[in-house]
C-alpha atoms as a PDB file:
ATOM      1  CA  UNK A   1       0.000   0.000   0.000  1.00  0.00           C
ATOM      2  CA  UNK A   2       2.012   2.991  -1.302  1.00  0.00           C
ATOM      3  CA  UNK A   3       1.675   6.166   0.187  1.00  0.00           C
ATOM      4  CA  UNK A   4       2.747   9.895  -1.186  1.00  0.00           C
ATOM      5  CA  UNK A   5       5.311  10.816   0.834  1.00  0.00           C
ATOM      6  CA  UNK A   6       3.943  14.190   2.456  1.00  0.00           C
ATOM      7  CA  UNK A   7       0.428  12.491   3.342  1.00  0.00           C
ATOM      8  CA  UNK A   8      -0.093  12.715   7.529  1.00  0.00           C
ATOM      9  CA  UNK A   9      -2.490  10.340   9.322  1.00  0.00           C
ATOM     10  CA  UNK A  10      -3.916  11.398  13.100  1.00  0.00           C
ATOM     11  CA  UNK A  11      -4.577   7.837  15.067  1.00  0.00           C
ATOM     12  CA  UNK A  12      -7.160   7.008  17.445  1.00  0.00           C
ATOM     13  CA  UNK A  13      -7.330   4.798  20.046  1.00  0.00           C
ATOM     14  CA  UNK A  14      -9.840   3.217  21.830  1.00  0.00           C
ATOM     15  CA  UNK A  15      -9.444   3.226  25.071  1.00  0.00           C
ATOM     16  CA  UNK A  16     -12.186   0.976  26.185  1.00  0.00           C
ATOM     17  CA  UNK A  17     -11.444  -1.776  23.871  1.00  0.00           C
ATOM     18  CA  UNK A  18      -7.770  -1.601  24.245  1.00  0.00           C
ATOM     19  CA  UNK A  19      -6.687  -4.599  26.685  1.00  0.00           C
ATOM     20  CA  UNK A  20      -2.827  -3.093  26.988  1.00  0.00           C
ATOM     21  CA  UNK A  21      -1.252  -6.026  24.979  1.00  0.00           C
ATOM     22  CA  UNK A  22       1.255  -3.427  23.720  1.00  0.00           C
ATOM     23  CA  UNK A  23       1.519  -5.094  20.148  1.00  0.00           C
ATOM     24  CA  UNK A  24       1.356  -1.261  18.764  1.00  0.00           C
ATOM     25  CA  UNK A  25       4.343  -0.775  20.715  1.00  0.00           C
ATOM     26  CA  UNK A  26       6.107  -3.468  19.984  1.00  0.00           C
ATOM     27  CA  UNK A  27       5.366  -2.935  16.079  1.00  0.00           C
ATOM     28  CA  UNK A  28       5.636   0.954  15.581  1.00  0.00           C
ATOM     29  CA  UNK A  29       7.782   1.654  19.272  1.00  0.00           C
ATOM     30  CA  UNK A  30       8.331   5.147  17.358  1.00  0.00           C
ATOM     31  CA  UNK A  31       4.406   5.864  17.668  1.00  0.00           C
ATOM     32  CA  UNK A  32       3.111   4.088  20.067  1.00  0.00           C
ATOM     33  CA  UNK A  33       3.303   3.902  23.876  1.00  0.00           C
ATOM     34  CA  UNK A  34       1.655   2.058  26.176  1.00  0.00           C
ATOM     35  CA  UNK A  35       0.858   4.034  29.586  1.00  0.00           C
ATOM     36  CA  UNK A  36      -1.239   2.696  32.444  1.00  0.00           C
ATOM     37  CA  UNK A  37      -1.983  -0.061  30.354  1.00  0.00           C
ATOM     38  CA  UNK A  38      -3.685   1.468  27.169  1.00  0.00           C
ATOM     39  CA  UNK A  39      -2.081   2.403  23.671  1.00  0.00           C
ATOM     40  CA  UNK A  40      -1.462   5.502  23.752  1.00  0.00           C
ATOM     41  CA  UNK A  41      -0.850   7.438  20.037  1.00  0.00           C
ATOM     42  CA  UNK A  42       0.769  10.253  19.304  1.00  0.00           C
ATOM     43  CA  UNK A  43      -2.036  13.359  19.625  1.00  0.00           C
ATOM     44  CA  UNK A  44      -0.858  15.263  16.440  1.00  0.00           C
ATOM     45  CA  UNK A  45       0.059  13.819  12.661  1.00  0.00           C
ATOM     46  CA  UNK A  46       2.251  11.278  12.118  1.00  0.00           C
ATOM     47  CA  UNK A  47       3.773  10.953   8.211  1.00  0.00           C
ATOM     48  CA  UNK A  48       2.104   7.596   6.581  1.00  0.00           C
ATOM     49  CA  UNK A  49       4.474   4.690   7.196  1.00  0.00           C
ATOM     50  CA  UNK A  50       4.162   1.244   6.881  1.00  0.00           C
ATOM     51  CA  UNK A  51       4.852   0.368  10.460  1.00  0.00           C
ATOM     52  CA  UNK A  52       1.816   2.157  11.512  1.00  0.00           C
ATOM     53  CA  UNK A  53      -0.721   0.463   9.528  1.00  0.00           C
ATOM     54  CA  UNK A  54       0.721  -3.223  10.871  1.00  0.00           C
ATOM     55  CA  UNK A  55       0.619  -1.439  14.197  1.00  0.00           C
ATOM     56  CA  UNK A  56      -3.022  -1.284  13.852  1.00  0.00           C
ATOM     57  CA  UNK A  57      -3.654  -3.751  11.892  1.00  0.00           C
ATOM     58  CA  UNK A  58      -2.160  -6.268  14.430  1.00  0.00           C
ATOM     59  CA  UNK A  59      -4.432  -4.957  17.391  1.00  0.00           C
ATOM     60  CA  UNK A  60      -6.480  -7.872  18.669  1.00  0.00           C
ATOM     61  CA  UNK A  61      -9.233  -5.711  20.026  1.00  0.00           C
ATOM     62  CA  UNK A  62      -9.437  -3.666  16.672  1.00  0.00           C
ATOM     63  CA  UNK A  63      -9.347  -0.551  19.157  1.00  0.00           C
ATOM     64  CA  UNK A  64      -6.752   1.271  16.742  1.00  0.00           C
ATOM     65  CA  UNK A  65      -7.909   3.759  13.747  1.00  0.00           C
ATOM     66  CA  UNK A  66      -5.926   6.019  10.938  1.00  0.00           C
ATOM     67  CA  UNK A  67      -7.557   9.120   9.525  1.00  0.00           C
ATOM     68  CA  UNK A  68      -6.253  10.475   7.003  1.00  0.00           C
ATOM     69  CA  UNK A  69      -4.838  14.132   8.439  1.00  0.00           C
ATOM     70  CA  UNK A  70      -6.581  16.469   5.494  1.00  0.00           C
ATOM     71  CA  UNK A  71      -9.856  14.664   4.870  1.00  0.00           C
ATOM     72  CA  UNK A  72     -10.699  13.030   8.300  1.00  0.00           C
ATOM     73  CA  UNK A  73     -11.514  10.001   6.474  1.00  0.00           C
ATOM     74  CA  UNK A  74     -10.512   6.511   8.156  1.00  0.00           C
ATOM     75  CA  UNK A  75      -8.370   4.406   6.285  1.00  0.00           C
ATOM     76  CA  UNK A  76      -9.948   1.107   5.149  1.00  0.00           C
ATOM     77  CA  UNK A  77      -7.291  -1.244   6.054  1.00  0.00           C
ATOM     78  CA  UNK A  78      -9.094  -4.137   4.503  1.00  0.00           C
END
């Protein structure tokens, strides 16, 4: 899934569904922290990278989401 290289994504997390596994961490450690046992994103754009969509792609409670920084939209990761 190619990307333009100035695109930004925000990420959401939520915290309700997230169990603290920390597989966000583990995948994207750059993005992702996990603090009091919840993922915790950055708050403000991140540039698109690779690592960030397997981040939240490999969430087992699905409580991750990428919008795309301009448009708002959420990514369909499908």
């Amino acid at each position: 899934m190619a990307r333009e290289q100035n695109t930004r994504w925000r990420i959401e997390a939520d915290h309700g569904a997230c169990m603290g596994t920390g597989i966000c961490a583990g995948v994207a450690p750059d993005v992702f922290q996990v603090v009091d046992g919840r993922s915790v994103p950055p708050a403000g754009e991140v540039p698109a990278d690779e690592n960030v969509l397997d981040a939240v792609e490999s969430c087992p409670m699905e409580a991750l989401r990428v919008r795309d920084a301009v448009s708002g939209e959420v990514l369909d990761l499908s």
